[in-house]
PDB file of N, CA and C in Angstrom:
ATOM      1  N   UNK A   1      22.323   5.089  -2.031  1.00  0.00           N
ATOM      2  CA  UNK A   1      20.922   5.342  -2.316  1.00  0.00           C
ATOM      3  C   UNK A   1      20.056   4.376  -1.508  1.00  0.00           C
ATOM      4  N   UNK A   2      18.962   4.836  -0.758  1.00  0.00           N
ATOM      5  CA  UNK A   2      18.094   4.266  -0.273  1.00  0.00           C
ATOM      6  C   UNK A   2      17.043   3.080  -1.346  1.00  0.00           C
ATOM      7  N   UNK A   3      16.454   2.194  -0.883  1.00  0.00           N
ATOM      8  CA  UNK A   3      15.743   1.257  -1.256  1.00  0.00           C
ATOM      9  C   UNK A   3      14.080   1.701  -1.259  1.00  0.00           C
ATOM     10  N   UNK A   4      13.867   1.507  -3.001  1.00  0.00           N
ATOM     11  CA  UNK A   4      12.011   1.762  -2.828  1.00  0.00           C
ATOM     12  C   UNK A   4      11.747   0.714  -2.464  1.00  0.00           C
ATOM     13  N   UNK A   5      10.014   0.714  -2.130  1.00  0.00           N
ATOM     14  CA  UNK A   5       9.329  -0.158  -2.373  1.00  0.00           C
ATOM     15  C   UNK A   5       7.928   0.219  -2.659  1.00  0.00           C
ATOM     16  N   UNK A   6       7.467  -0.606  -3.715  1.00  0.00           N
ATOM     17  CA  UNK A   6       6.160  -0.855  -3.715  1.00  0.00           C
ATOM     18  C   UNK A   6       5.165  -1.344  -3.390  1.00  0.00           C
ATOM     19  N   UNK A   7       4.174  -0.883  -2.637  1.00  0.00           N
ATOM     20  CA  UNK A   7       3.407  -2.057  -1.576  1.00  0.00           C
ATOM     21  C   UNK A   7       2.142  -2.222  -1.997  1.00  0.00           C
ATOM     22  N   UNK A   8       1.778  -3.291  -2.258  1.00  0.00           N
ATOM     23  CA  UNK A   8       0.179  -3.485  -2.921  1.00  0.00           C
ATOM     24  C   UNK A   8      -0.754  -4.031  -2.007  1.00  0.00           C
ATOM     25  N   UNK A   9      -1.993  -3.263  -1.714  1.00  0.00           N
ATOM     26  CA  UNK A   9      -3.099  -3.818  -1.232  1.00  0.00           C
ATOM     27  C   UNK A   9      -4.377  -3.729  -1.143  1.00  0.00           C
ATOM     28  N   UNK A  10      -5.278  -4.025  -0.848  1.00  0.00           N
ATOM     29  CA  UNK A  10      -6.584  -4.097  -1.833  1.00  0.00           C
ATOM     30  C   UNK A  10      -7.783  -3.698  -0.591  1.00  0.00           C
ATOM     31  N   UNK A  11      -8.816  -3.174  -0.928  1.00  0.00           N
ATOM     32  CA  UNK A  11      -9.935  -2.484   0.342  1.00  0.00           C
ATOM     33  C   UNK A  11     -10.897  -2.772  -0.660  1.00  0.00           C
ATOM     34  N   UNK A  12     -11.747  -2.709   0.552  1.00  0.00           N
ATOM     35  CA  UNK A  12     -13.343  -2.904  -0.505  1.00  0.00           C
ATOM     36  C   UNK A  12     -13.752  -1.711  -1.442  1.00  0.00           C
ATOM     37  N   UNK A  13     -13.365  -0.803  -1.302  1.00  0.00           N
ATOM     38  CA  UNK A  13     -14.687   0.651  -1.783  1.00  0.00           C
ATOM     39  C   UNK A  13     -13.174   1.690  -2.073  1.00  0.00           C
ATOM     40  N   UNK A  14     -13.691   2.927  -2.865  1.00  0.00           N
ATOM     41  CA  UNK A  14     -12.696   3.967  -2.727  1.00  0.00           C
ATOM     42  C   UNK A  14     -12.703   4.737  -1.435  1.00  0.00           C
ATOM     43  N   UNK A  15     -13.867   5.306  -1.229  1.00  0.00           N
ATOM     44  CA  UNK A  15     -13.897   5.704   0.618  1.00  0.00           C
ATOM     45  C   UNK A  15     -12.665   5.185   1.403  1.00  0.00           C
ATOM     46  N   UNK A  16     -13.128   3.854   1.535  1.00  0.00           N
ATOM     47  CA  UNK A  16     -11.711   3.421   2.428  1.00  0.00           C
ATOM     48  C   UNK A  16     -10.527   3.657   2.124  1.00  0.00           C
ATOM     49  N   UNK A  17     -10.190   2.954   0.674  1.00  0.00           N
ATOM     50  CA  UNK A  17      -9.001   3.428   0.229  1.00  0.00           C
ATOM     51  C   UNK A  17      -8.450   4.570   0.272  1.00  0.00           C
ATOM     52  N   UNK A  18      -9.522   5.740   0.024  1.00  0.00           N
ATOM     53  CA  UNK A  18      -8.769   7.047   0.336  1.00  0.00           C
ATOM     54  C   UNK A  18      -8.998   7.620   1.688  1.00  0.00           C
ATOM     55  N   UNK A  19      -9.650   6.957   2.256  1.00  0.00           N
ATOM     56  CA  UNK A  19      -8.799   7.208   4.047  1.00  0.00           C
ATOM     57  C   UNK A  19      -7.792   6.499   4.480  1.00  0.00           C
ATOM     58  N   UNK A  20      -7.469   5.532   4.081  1.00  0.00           N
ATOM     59  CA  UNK A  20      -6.547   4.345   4.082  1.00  0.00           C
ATOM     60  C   UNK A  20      -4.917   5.214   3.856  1.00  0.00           C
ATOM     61  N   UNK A  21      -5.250   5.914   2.909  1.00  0.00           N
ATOM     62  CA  UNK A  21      -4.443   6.222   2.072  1.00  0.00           C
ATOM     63  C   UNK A  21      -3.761   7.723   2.416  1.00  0.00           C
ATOM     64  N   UNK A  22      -4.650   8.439   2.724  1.00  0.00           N
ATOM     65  CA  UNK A  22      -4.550   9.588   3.512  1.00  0.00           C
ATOM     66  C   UNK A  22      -3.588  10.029   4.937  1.00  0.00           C
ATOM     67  N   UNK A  23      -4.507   8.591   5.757  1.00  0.00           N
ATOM     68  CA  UNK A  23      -3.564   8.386   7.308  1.00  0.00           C
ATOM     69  C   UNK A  23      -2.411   8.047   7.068  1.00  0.00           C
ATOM     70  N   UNK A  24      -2.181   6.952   6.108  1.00  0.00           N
ATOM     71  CA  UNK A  24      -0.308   6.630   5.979  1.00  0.00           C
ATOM     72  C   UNK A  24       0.325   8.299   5.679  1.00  0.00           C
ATOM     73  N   UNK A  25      -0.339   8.845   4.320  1.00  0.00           N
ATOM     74  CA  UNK A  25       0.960   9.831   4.166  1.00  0.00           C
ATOM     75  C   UNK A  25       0.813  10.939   5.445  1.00  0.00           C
ATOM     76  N   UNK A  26      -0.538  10.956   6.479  1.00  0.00           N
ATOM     77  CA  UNK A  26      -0.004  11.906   7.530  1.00  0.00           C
ATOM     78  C   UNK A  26       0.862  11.449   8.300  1.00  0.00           C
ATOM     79  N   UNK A  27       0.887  10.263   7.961  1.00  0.00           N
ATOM     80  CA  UNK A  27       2.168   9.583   9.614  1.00  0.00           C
ATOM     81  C   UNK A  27       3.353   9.257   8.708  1.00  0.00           C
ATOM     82  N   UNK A  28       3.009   9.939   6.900  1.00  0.00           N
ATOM     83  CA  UNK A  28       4.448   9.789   6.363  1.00  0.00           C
ATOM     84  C   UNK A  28       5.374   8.555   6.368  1.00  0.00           C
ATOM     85  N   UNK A  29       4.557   7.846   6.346  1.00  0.00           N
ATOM     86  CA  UNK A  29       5.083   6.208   5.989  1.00  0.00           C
ATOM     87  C   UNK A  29       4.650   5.993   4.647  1.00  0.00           C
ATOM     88  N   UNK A  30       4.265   6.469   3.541  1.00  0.00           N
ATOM     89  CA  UNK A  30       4.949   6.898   2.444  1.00  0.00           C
ATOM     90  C   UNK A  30       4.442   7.770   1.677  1.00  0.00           C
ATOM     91  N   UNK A  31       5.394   7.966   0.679  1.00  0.00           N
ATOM     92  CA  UNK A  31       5.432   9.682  -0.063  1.00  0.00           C
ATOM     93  C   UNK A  31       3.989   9.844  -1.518  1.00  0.00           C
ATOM     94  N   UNK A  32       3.853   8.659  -1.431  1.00  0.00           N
ATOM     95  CA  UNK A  32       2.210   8.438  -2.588  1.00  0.00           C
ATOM     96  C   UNK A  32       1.744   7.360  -2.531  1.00  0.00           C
ATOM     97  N   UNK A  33       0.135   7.582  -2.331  1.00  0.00           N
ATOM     98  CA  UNK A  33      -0.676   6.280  -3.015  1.00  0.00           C
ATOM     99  C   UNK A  33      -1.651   6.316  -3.958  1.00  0.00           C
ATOM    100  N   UNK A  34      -1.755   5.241  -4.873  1.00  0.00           N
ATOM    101  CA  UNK A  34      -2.373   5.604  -5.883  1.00  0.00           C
ATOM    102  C   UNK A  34      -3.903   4.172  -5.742  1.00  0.00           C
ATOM    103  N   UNK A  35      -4.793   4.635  -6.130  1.00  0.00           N
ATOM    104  CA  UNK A  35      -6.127   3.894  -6.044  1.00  0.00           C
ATOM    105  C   UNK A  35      -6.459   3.448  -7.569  1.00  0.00           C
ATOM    106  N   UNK A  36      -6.433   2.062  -7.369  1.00  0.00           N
ATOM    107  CA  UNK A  36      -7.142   1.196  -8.534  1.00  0.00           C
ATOM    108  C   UNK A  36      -8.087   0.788  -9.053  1.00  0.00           C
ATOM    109  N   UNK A  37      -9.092   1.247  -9.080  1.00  0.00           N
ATOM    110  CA  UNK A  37     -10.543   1.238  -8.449  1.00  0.00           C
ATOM    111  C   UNK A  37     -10.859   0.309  -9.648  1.00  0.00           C
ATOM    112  N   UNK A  38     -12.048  -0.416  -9.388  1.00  0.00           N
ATOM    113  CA  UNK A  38     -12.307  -1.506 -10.732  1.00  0.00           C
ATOM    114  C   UNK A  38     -12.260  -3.211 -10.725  1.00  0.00           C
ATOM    115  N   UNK A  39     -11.628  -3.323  -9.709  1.00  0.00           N
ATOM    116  CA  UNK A  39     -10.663  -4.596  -9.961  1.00  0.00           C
ATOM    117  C   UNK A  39     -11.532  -5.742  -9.349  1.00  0.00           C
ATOM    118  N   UNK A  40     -11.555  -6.711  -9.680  1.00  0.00           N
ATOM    119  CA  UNK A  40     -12.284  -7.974  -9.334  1.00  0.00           C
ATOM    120  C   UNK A  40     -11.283  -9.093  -8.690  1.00  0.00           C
ATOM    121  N   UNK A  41     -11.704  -9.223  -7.795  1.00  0.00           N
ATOM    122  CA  UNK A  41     -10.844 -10.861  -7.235  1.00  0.00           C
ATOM    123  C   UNK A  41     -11.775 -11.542  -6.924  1.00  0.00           C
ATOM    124  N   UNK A  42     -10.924 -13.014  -7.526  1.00  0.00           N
ATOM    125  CA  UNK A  42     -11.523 -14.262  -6.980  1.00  0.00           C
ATOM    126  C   UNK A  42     -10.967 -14.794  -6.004  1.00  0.00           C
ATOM    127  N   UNK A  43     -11.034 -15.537  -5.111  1.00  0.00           N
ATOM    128  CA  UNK A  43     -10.143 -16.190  -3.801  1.00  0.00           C
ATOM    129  C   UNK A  43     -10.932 -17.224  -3.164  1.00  0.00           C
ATOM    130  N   UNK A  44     -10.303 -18.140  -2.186  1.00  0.00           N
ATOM    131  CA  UNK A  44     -10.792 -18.575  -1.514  1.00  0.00           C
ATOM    132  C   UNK A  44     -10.431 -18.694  -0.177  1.00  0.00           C
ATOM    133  N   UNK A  45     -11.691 -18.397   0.333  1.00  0.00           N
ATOM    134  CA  UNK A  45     -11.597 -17.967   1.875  1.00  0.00           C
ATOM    135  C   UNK A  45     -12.850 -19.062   2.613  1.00  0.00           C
ATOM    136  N   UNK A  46     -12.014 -19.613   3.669  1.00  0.00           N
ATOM    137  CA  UNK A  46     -12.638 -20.621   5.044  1.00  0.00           C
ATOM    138  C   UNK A  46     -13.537 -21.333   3.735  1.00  0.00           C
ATOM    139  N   UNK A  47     -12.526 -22.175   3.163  1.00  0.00           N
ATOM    140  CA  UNK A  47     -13.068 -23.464   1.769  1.00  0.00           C
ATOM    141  C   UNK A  47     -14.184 -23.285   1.050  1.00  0.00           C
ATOM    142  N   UNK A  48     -14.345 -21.498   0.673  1.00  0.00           N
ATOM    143  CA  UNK A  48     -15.348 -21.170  -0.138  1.00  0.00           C
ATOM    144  C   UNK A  48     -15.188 -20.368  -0.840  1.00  0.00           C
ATOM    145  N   UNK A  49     -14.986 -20.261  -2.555  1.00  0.00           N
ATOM    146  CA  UNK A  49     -14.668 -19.372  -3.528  1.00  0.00           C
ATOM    147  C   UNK A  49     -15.752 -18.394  -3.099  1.00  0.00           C
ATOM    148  N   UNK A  50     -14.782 -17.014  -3.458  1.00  0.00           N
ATOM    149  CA  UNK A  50     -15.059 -16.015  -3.380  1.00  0.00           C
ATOM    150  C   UNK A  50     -14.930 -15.154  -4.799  1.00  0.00           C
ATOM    151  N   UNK A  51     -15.661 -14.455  -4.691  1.00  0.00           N
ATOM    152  CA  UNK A  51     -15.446 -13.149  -6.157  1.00  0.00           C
ATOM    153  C   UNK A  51     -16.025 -12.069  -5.289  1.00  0.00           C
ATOM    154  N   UNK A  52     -14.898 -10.698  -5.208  1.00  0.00           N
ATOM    155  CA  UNK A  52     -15.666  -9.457  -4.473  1.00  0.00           C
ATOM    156  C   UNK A  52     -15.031  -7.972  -5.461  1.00  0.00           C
ATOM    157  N   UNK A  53     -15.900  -6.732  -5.641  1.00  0.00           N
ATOM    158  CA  UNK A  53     -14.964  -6.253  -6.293  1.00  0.00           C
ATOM    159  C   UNK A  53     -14.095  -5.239  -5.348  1.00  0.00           C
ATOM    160  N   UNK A  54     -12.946  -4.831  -5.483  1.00  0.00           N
ATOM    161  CA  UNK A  54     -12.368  -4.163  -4.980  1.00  0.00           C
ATOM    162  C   UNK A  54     -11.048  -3.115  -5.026  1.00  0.00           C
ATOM    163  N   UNK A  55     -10.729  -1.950  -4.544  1.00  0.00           N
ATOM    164  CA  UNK A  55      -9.677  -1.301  -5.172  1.00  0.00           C
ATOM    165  C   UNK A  55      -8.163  -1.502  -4.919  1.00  0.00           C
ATOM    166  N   UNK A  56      -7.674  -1.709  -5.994  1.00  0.00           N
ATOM    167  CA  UNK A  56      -5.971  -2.045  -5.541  1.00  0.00           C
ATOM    168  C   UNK A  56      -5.432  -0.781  -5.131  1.00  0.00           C
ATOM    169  N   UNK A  57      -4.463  -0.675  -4.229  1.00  0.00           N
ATOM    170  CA  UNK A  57      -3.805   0.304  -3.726  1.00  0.00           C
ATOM    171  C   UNK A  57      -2.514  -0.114  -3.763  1.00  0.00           C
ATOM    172  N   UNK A  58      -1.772   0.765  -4.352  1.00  0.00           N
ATOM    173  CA  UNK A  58      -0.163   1.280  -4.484  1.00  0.00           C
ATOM    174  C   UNK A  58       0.249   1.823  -3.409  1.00  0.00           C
ATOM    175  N   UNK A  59       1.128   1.586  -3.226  1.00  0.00           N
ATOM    176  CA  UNK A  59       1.819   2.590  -2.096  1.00  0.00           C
ATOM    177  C   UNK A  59       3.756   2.747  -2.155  1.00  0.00           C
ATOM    178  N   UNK A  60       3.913   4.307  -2.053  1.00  0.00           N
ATOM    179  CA  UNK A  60       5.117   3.927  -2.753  1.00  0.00           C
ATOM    180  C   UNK A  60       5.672   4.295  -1.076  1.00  0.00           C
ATOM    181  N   UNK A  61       7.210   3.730  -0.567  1.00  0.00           N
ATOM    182  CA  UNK A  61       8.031   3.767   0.531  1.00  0.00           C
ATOM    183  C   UNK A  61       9.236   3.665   0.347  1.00  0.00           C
ATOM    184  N   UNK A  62      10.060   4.117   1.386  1.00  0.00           N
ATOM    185  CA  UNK A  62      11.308   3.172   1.454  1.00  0.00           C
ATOM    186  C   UNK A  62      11.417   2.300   2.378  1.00  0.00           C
ATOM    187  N   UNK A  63      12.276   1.523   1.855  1.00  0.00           N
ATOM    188  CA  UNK A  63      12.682  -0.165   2.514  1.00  0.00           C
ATOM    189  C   UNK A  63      12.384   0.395   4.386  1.00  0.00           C
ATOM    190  N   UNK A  64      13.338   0.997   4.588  1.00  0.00           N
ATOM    191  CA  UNK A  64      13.438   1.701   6.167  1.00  0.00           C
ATOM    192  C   UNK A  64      12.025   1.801   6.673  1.00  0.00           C
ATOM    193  N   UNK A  65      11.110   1.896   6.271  1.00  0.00           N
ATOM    194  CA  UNK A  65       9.685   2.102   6.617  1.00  0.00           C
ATOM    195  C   UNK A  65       9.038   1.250   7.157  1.00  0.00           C
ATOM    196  N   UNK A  66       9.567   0.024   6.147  1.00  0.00           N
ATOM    197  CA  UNK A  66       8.750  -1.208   6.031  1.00  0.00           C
ATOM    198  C   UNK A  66       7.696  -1.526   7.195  1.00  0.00           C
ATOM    199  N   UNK A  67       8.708  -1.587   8.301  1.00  0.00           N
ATOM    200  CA  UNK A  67       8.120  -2.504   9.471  1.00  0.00           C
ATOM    201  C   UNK A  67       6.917  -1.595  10.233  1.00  0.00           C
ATOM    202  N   UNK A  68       7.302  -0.157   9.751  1.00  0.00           N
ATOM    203  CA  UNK A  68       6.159   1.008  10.925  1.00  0.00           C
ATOM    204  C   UNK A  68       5.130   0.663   9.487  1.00  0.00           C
ATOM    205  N   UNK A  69       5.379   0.638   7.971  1.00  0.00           N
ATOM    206  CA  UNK A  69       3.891   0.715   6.938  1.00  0.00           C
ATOM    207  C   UNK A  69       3.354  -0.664   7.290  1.00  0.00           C
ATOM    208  N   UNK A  70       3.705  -1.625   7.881  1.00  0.00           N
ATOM    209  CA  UNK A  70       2.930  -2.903   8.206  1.00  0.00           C
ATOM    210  C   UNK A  70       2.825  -2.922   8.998  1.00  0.00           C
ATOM    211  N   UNK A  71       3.264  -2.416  10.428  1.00  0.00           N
ATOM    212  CA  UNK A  71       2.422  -2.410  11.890  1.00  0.00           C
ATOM    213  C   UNK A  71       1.164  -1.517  11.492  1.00  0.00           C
ATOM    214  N   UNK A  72       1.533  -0.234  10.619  1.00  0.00           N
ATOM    215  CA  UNK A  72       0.193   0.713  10.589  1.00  0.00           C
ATOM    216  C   UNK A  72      -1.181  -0.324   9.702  1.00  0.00           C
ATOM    217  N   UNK A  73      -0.681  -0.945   8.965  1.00  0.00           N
ATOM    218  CA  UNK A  73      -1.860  -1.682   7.574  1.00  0.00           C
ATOM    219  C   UNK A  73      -2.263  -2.456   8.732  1.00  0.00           C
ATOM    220  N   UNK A  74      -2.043  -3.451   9.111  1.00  0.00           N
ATOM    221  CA  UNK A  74      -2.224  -4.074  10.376  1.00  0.00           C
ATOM    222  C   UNK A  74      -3.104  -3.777  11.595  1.00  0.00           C
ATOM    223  N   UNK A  75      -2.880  -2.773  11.729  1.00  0.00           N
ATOM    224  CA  UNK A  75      -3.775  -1.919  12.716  1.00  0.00           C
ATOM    225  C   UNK A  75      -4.927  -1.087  12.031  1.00  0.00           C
ATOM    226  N   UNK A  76      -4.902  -0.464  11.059  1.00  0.00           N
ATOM    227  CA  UNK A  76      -5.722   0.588  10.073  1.00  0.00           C
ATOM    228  C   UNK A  76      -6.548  -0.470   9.027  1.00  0.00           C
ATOM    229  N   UNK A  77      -6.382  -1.763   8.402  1.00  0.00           N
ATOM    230  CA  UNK A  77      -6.532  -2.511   7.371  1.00  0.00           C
ATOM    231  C   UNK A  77      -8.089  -3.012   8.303  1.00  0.00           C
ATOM    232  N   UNK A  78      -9.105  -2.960   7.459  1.00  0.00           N
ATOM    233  CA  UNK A  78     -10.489  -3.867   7.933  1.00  0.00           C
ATOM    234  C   UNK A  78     -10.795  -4.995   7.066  1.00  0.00           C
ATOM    235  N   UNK A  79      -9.443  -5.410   6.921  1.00  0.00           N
ATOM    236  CA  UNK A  79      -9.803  -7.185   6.499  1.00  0.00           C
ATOM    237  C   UNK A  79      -8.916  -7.740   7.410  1.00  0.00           C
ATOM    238  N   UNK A  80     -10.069  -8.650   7.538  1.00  0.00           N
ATOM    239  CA  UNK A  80      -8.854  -9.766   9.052  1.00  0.00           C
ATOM    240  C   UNK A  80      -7.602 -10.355   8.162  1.00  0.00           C
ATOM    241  N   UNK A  81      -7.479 -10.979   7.091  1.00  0.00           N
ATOM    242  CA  UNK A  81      -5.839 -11.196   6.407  1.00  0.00           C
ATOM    243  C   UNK A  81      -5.760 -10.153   5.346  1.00  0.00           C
ATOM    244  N   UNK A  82      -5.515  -8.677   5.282  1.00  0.00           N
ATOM    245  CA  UNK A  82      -5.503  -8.397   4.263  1.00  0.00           C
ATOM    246  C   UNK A  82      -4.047  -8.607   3.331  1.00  0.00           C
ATOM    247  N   UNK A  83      -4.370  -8.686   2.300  1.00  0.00           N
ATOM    248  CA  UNK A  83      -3.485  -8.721   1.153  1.00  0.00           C
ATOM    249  C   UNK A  83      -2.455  -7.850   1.460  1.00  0.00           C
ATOM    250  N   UNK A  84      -0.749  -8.269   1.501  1.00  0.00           N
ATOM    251  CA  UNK A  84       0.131  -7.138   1.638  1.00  0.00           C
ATOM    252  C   UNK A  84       1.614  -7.747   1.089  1.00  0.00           C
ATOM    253  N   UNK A  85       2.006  -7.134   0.199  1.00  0.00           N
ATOM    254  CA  UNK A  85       2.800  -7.721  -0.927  1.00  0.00           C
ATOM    255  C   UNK A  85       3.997  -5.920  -0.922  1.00  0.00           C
ATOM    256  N   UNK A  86       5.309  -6.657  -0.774  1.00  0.00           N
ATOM    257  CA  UNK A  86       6.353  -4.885  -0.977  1.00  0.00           C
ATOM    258  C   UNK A  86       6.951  -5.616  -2.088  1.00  0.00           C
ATOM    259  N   UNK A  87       7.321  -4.674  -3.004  1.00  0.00           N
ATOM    260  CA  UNK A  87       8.236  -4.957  -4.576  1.00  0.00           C
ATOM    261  C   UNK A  87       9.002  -4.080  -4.235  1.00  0.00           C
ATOM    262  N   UNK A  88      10.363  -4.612  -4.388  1.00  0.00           N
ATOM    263  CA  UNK A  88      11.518  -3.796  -4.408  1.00  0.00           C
ATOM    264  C   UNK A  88      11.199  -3.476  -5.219  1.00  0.00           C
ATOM    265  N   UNK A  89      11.843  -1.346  -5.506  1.00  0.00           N
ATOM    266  CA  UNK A  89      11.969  -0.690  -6.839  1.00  0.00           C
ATOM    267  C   UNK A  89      13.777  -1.078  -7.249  1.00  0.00           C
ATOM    268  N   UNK A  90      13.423  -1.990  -8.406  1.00  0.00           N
ATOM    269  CA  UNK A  90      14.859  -2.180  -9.042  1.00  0.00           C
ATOM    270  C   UNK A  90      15.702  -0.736  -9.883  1.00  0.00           C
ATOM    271  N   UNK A  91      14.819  -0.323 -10.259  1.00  0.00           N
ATOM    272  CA  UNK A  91      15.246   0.864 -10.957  1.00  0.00           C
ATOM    273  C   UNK A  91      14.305   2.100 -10.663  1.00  0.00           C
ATOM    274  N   UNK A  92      14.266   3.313 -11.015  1.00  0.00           N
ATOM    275  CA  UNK A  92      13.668   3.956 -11.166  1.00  0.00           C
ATOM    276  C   UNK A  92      14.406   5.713 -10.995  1.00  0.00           C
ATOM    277  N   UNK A  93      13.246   6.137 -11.499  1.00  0.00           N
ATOM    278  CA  UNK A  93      13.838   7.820 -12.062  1.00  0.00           C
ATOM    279  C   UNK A  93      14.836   8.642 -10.793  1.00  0.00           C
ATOM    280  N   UNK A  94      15.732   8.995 -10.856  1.00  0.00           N
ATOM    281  CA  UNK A  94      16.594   9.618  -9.293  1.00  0.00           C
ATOM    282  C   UNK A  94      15.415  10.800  -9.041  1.00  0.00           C
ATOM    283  N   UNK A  95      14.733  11.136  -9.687  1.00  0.00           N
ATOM    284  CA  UNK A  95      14.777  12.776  -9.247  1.00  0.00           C
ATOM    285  C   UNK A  95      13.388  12.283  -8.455  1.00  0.00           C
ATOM    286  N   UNK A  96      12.276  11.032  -8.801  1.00  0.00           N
ATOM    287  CA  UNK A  96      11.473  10.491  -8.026  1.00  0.00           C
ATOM    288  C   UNK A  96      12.005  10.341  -6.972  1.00  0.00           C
ATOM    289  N   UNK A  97      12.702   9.055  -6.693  1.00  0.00           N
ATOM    290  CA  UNK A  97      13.738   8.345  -5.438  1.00  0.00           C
ATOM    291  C   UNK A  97      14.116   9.331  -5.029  1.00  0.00           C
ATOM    292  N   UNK A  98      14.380  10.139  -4.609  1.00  0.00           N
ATOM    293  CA  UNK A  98      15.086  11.220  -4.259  1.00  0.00           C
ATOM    294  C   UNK A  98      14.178  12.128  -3.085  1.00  0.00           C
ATOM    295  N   UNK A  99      12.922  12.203  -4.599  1.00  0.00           N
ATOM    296  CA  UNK A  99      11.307  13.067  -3.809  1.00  0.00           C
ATOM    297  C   UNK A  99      11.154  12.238  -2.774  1.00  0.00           C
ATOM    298  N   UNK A 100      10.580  11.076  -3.463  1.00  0.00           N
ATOM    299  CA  UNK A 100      10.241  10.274  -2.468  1.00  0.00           C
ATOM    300  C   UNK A 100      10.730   9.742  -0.950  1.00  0.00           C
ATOM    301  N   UNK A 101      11.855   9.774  -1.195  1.00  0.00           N
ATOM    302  CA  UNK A 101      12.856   9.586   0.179  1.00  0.00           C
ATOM    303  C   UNK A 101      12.748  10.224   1.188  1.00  0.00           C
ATOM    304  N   UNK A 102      12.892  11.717   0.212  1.00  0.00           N
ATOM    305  CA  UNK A 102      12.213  12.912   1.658  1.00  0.00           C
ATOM    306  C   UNK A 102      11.047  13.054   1.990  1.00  0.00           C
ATOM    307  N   UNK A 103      10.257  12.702   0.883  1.00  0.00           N
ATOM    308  CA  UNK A 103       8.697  12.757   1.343  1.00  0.00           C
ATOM    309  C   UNK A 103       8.686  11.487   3.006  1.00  0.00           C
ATOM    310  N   UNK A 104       9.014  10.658   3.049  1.00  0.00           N
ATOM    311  CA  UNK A 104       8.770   9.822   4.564  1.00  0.00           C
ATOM    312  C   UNK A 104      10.165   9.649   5.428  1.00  0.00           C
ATOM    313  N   UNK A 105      10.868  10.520   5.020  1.00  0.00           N
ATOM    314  CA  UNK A 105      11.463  11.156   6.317  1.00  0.00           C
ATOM    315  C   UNK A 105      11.090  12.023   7.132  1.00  0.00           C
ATOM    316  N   UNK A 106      11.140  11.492   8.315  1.00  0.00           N
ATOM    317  CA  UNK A 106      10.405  12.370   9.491  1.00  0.00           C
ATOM    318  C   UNK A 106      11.032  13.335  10.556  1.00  0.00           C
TER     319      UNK A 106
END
């Protein structure tokens, strides 16, 4: 069995996010993303707290992907460091893993 992952990352607005979100699954680097809309972060950026609000984005893949879904965030992402975090899926439903697998095979 192939390896999920979950990839989390965050855009200013839903607009973006759902173009963001759109271009990955046409280039099929992965099989769903889901938008978090709501969310508040605090941070600090160039030694000055920050608070901005913004939407978390899910993104589901497999491991095999990895390196083309982070050259694409990388290139597509309009924050100069954006946030980019993969969670192995330790478990999860076969008949998902399964969808999903074929969904970003190309």
């Amino acid at each position: 069995m192939t390896q999920a992952l979950v990839v989390l990352t965050t855009l200013g607005n839903e607009a973006d996010a759902r173009s963001f979100i759109t271009g990955l699954l046409e280039a099929r680097l992965i099989g769903c993303g889901t938008m978090l809309p709501g969310a508040r972060s605090w941070y600090r950026w160039e030694g000055t707290q920050q608070e901005e609000s913004e939407v978390v984005v899910l993104l589901k893949t497999e491991a095999a992907k990895w390196d083309a879904l982070r050259s694409a965030i990388e290139q597509r992402h309009p924050y100069q460091v954006p946030e980019l975090l993969a969670l192995p899926a330790v478990h999860g439903l076969d008949r998902y893993l399964s969808w999903l697998a074929s969904e970003v095979t190309t």
